[in-house]
Protein backbone atom coordinates (compact mmCIF):
# COMPACT_ATOMS: atom_id res chain seq x y z
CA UNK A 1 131.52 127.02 99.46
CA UNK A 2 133.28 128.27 96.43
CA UNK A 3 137.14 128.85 95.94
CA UNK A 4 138.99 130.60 93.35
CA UNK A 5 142.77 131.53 93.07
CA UNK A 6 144.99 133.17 90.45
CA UNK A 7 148.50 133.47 90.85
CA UNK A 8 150.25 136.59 88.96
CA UNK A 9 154.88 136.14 88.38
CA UNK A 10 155.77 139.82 88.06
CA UNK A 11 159.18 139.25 86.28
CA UNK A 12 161.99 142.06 86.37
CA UNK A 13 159.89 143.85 88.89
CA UNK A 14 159.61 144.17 92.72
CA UNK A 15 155.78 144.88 93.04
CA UNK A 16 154.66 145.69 96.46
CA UNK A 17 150.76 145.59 96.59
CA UNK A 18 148.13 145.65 98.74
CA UNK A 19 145.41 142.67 98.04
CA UNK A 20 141.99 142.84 100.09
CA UNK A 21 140.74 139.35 100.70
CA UNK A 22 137.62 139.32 101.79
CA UNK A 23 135.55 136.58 103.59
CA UNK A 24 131.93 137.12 104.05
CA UNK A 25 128.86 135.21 105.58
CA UNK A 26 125.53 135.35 103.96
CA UNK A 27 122.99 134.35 106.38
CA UNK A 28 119.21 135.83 107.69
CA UNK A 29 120.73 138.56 108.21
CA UNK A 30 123.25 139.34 105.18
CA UNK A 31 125.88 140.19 107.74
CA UNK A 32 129.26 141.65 105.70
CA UNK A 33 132.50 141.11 107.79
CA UNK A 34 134.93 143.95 107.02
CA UNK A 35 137.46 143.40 104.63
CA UNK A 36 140.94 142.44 105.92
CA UNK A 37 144.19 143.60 104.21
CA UNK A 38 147.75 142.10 103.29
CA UNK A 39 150.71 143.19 101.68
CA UNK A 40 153.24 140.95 99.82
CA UNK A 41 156.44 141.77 97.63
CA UNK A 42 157.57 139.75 93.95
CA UNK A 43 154.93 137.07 94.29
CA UNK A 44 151.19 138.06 94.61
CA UNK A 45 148.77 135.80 95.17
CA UNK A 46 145.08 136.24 95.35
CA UNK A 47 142.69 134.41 97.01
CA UNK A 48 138.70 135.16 97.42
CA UNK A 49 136.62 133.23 99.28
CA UNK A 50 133.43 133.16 99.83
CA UNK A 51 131.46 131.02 102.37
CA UNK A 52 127.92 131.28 102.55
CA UNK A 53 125.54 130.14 105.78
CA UNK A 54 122.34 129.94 106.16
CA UNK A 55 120.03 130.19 109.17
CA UNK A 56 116.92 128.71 109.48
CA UNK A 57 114.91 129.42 112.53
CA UNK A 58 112.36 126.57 112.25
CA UNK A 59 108.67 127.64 113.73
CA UNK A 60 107.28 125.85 117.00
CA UNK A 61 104.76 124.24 115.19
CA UNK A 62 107.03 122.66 112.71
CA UNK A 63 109.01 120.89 115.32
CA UNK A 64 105.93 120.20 117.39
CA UNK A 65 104.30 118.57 114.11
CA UNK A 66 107.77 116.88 113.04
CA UNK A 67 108.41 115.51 117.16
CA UNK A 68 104.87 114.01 116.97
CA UNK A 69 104.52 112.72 113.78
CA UNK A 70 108.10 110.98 114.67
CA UNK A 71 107.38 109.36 117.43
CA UNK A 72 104.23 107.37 116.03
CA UNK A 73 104.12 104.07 115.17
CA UNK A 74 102.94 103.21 111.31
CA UNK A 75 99.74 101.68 113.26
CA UNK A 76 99.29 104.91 115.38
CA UNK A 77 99.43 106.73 111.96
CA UNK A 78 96.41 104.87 110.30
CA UNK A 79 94.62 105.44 113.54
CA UNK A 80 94.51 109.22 113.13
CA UNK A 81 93.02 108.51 109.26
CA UNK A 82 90.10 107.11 110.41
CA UNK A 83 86.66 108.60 111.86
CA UNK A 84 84.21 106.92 112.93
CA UNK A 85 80.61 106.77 113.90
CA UNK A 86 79.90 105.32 117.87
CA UNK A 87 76.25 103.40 116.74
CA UNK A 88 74.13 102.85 120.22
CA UNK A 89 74.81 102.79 123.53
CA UNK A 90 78.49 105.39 123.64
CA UNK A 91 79.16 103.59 127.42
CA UNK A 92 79.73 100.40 125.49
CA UNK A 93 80.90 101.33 122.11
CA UNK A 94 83.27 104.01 122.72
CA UNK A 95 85.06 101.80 125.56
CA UNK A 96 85.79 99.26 122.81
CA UNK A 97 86.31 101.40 119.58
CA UNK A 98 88.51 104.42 121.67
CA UNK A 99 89.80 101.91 124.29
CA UNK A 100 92.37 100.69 122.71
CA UNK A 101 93.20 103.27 119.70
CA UNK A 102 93.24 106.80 119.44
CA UNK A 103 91.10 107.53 116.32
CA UNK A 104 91.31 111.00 113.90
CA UNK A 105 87.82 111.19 115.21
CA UNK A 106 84.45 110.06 115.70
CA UNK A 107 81.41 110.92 114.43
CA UNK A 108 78.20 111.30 116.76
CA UNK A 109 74.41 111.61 115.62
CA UNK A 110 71.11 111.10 116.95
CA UNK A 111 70.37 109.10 114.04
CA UNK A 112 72.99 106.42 115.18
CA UNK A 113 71.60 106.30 118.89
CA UNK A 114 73.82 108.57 120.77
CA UNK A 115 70.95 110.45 122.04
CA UNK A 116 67.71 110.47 120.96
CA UNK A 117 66.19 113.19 118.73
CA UNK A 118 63.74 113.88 121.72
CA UNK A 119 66.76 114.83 123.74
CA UNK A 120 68.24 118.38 124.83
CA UNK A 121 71.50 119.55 123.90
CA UNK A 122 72.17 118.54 127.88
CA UNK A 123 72.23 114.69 126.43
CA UNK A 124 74.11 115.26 124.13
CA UNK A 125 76.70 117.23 125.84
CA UNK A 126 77.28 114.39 128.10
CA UNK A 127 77.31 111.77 125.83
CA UNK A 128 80.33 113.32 123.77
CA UNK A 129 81.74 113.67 126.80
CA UNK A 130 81.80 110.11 127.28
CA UNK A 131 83.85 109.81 124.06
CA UNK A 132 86.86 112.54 125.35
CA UNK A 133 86.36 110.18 128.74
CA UNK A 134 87.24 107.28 126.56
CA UNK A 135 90.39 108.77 124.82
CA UNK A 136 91.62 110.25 127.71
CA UNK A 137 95.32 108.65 126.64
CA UNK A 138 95.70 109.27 123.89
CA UNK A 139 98.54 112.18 122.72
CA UNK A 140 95.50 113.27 119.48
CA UNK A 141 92.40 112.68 120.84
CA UNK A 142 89.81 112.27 118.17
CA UNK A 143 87.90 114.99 116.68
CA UNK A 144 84.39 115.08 117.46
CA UNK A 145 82.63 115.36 114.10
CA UNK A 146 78.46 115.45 113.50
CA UNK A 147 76.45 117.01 110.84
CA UNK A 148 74.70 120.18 111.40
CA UNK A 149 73.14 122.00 108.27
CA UNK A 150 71.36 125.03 107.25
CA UNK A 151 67.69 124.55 108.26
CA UNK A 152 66.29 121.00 110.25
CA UNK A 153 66.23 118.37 107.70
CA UNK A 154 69.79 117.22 108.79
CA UNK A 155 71.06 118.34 112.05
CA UNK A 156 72.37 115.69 114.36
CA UNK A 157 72.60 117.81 117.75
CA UNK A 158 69.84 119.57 119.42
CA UNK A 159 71.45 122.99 118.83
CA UNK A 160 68.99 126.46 117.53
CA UNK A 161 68.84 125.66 114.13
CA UNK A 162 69.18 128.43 111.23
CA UNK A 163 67.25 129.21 109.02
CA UNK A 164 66.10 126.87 106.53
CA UNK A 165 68.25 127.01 102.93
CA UNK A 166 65.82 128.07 100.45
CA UNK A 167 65.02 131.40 103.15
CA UNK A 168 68.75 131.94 103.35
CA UNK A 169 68.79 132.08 98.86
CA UNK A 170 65.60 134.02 98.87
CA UNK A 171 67.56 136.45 101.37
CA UNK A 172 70.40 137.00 99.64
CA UNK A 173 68.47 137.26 96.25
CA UNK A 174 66.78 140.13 98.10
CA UNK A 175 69.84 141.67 99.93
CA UNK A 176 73.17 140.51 99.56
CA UNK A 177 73.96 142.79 103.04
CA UNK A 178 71.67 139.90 105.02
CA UNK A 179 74.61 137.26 104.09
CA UNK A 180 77.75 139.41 104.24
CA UNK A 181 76.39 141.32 107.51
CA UNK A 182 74.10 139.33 109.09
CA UNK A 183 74.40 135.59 108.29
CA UNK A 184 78.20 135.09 109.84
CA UNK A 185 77.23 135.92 113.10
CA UNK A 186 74.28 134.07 113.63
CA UNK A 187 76.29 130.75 112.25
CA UNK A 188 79.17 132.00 114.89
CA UNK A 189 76.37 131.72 117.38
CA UNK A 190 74.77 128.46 116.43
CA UNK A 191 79.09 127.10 115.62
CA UNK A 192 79.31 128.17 119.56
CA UNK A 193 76.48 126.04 120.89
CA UNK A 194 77.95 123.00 118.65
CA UNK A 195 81.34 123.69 119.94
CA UNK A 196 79.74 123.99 123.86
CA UNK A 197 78.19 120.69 123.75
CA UNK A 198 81.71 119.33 122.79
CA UNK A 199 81.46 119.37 118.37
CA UNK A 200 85.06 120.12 117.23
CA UNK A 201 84.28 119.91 113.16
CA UNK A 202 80.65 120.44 111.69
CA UNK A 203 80.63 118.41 108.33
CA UNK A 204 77.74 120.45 107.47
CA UNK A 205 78.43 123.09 105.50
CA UNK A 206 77.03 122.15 101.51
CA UNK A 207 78.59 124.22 98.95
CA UNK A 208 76.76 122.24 96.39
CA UNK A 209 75.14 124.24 93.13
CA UNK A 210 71.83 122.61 91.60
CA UNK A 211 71.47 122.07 88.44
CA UNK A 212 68.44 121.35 88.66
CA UNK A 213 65.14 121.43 90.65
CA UNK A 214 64.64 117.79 90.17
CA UNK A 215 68.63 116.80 91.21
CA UNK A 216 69.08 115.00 94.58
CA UNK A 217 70.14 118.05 96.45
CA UNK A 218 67.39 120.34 95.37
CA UNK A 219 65.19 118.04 95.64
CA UNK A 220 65.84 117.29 99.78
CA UNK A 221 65.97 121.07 100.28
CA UNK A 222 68.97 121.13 101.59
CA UNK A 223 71.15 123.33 98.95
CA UNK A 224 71.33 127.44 98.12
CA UNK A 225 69.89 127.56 94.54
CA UNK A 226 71.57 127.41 91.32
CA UNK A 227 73.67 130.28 91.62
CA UNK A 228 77.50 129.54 91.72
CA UNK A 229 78.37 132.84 93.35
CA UNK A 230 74.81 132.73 95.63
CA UNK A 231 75.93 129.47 97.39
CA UNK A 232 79.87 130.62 97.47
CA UNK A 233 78.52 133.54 99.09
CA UNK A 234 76.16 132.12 101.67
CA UNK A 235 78.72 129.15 102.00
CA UNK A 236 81.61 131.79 103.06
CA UNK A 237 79.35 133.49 105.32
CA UNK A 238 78.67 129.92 107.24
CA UNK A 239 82.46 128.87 107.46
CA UNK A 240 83.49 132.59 109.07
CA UNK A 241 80.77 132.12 111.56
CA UNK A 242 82.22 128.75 112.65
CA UNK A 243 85.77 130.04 112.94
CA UNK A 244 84.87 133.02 114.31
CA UNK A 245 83.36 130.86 117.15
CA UNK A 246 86.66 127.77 116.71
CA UNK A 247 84.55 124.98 115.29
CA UNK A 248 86.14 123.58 111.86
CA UNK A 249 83.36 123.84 108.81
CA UNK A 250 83.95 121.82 106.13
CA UNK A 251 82.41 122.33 102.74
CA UNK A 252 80.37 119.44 100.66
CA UNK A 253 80.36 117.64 98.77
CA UNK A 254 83.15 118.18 96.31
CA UNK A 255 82.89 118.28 93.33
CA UNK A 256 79.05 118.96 93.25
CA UNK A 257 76.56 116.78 94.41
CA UNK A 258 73.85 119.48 92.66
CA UNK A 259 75.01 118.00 89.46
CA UNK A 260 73.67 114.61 90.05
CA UNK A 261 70.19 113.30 90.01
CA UNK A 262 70.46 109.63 91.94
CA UNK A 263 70.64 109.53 96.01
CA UNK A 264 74.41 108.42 96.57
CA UNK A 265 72.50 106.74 99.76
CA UNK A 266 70.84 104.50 97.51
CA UNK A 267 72.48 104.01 94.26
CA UNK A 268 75.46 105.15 92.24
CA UNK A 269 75.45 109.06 91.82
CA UNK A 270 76.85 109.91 88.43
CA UNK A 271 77.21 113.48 87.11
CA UNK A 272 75.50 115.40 84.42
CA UNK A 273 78.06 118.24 84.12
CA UNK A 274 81.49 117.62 82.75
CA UNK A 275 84.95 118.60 83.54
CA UNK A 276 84.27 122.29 81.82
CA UNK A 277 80.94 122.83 83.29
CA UNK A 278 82.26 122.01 86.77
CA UNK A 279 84.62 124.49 86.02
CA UNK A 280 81.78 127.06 85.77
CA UNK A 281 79.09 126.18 88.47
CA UNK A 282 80.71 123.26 90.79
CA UNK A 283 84.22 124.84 91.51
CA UNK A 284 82.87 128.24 92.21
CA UNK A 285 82.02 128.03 95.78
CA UNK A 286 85.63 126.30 96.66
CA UNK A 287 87.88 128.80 95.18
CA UNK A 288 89.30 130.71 97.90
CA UNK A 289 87.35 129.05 100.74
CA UNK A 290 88.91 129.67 104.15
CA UNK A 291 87.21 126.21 105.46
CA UNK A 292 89.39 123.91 107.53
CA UNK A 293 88.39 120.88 105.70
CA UNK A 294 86.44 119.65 102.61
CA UNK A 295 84.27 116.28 102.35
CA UNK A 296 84.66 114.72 98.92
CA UNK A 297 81.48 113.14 97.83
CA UNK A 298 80.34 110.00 95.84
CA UNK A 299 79.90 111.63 92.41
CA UNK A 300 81.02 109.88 88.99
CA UNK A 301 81.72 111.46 86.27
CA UNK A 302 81.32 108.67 83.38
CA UNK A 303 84.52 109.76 80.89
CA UNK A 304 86.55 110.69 84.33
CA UNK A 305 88.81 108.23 85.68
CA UNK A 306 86.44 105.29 84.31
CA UNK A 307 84.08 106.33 86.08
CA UNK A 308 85.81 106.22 89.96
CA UNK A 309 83.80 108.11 92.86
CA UNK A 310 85.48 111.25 93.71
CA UNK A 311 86.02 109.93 96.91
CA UNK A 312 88.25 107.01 95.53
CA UNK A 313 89.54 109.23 93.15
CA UNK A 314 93.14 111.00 92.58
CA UNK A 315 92.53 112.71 89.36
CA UNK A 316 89.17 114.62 91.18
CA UNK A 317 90.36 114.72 95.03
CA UNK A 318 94.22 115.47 94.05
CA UNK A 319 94.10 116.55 90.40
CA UNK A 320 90.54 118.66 90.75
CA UNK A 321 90.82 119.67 94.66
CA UNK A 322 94.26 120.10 95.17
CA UNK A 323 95.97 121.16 91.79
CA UNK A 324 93.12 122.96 90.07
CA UNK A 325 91.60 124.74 93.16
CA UNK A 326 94.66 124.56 95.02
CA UNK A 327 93.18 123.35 98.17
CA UNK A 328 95.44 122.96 101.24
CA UNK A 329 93.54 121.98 104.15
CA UNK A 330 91.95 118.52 105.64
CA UNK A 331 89.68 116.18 103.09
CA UNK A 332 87.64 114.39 104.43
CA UNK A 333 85.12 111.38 102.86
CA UNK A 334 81.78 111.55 102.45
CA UNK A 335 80.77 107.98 104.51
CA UNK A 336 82.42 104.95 103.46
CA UNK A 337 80.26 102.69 105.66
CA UNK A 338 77.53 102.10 103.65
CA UNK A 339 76.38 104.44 100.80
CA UNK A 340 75.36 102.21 97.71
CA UNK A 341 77.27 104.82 95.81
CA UNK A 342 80.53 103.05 96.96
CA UNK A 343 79.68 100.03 98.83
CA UNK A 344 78.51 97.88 95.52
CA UNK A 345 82.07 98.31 93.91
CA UNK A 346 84.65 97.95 96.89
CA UNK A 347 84.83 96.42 100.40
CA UNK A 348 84.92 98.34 103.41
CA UNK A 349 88.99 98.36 103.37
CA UNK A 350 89.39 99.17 99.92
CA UNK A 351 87.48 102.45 100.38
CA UNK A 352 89.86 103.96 103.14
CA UNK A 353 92.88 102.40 101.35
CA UNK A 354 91.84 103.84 98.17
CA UNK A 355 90.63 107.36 99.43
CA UNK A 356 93.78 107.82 100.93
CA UNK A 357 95.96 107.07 97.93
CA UNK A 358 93.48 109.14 95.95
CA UNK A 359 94.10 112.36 98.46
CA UNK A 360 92.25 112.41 101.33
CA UNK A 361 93.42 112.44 104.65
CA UNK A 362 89.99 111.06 106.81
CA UNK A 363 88.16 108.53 106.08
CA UNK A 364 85.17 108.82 107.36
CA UNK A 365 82.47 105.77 108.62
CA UNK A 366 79.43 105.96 109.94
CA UNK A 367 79.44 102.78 111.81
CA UNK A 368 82.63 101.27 113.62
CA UNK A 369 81.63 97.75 112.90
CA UNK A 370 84.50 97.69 110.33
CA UNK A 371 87.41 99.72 112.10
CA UNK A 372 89.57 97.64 112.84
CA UNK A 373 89.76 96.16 109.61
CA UNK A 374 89.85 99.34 107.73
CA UNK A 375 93.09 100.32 110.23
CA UNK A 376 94.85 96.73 109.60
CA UNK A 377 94.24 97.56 105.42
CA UNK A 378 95.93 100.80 105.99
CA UNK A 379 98.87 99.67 107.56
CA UNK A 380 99.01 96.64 105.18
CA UNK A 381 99.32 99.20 102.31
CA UNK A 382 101.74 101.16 103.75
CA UNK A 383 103.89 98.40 104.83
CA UNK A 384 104.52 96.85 101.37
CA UNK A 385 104.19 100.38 98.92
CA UNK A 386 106.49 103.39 100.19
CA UNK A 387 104.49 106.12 98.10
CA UNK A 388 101.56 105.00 100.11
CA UNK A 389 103.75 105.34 103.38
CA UNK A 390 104.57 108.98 102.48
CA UNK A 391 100.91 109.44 101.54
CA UNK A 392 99.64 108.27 105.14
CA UNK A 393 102.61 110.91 106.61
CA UNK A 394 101.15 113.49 104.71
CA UNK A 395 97.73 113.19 105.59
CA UNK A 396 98.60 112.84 109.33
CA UNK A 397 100.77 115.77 109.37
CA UNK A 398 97.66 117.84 108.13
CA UNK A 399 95.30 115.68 111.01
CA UNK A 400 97.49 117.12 113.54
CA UNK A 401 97.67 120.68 112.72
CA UNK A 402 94.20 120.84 112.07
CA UNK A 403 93.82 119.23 116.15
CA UNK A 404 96.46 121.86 117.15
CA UNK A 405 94.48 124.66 115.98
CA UNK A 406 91.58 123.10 117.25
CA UNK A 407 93.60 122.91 120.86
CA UNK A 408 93.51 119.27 121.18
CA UNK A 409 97.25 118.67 121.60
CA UNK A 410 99.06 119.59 124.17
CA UNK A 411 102.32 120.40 122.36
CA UNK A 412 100.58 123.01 120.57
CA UNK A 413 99.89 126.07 121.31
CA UNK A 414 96.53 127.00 119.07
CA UNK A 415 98.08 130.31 118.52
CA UNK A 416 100.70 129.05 116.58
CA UNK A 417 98.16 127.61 113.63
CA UNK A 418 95.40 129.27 111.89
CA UNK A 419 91.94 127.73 111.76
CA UNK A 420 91.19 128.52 108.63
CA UNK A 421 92.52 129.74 105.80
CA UNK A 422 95.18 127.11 105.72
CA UNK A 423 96.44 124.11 107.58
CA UNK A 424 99.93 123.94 106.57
């Protein structure tokens, strides 16, 4: 509120005047009130004031988001940051892992004994099942996460598989109308049986450009080609099928796993392309993506951040991801369990500690043997370093309104979030 007043002596003269003052209230609106009039003889003073108010109508989600993210405890926080992998029997595993915490989510694979690979999609329906069973209390249940690619060299749930990678370049090559027309629905299709069986997020969308035929990625037949704008365009075409059908893709691996030649499974996975070739071939494919979440990988880039996986990272996850491409939704780790790529230079809690402070807001492990460790580092961190405590807000804000869209939480109404496109 601002005041001003000037006072005018009129000496040797009988002044009668007429002096508006007028009071107004800016608001949503920009309502005037009328002016009001006065009149006053020898002495005139004038005073205009001016008060200003603002409404703010605050969206349902907002206070939704706000009311839950209040009412957790710091441990309940660095719950929802973690996702892990249910190894063996889910009876037995999930009652421990899920019995007493509500995870961000869980990731479930035949590879990691869920269900066997000689199993229908029936098994594996019921044994996801078994996890929502398990976290039947909690206020965010955990998001059920498994990778399902392109092709059938990696997909973890016995769902119709499409077609293999190299068939979906050599289509495009051929007739760009077979990705932008065709290729959507038939991953909204295959995105529906995933989300039937239970699958809330598919890590397995790979947005990753080879640079190569003998880099890792080209090499295990799993990427689109060389072609920045081929894979962007066959990459786009897989994430609208999955939100047309309300299953979360998430692109991989940031910043390009086509750019490196070693298996991050197996050894450290270091980057032939620098910053400005990224720029070029790497970055292409994330720039405007409408995906609900992005999995960092474990790529080094020798003169970047000495050398620091991009998972562990904050001048590639925040720096690259968020500021350069200017990324908004969920980031999620490539796994943190045991990849050589990561595992030789840091212990299990120093990955999900770091990965957080670098950006991301899941960490993601294939194995739960470590969980509870990983949680108790979290928490640690955030006790004794308040930048880290806003960090672990941030991320769990962005948890939660991905679950809202998703319709896991019960205070919000799906409608009220987009999918994709954005997250906050």
């Amino acid at each position: 509120m601002s005041s001003r007043s000037a006072v005018f002596v009129i000496v040797g003269l009988v002044v009668v005047a007429s002096v508006a003052v007028i009071v107004w209230q800016q608001g949503a609106g920009d309502d005037v009130a009328a002016p009001t009039t006065t009149t006053t003889a020898a002495r005139i003073t004038t005073t205009s004031t001016t008060t200003t108010t603002t409404t703010t109508t605050i969206p349902p989600e907002e206070l939704a988001v706000a009311a839950l993210l209040d009412s957790m405890s710091l441990r309940e926080k660095a719950e929802q940051l973690v996702v892990v992998g249910a190894s063996g029997d889910l009876g037995s595993s999930i009652d421990e892992t899920l019995g007493t915490r509500c995870l961000g989510g869980v990731f479930v694979s035949s590879n990691v004994g869920n269900w066997s690979a000689a199993e229908d999609l029936g098994a594996a329906t019921e044994a996801i099942s078994q996890i929502m069973d398990g976290a039947d209390g909690c206020v965010l249940p955990p998001l059920v996460t498994t990778d399902a690619e392109a092709g059938t060299r990696v997909l973890k749930v016995p769902v119709s598989a499409l077609p293999e990678p190299n068939i979906l370049e050599a289509n495009h090559a051929a007739d760009p109308a077979t990705t932008d027309e065709g290729l959507a629905p038939a991953a909204a299709a295959f995105a529906r049986e995933l989300r039937d069986a239970g699958v809330h997020v598919n890590l397995g969308v790979i947005a990753d450009v080879d640079v190569g035929d003998d880099y890792y990625m080209a090499s295990q037949r799993r990427s689109f080609g060389g072609d920045p704008e081929t894979v962007a365009a066959i990459s786009a075409a897989l994430v609208e099928g999955h939100c047309a059908a309300g299953v979360g893709a998430t692109l991989k691996h940031f910043p390009n796993q086509g750019a490196t030649i070693d298996d991050p499974h197996r050894a450290d996975s270091v980057s032939t392309n620098d910053f400005a070739a990224w720029q070029t071939v790497g970055r292409v494919p994330y720039v405007d993506t409408r995906a609900p979440l992005v999995m960092t990988g474990h790529i080094r880039y020798a003169d970047v951040d000495d050398g620091t996986p991009a998972t562990l990272s904050a001048v590639i996850t925040t720096g690259w991801l968020r500021q350069d491409v200017g990324y908004t939704g969920v980031v999620i780790t490539d796994d943190l369990h045991g990849m050589r790529a990561v595992a030789d230079d840091y212990s299990p809690e120093q990955r999900a500690t770091e990965a957080v402070a670098a950006g991301a807001d899941l960490a993601l492990y294939a194995d739960d043997v470590f969980v509870a460790a990983v949680i108790d580092a979290i928490v640690a961190r955030a006790e004794s370093d308040s930048w880290f405590a806003a960090r672990v807000d941030r991320s769990v804000e962005r948890v939660i309104r991905l679950k809202g869209a998703l319709g896991l939480v019960a205070s919000i109404d799906p409608a009220w979030l987009p999918l994709c496109g954005a997250v906050e």
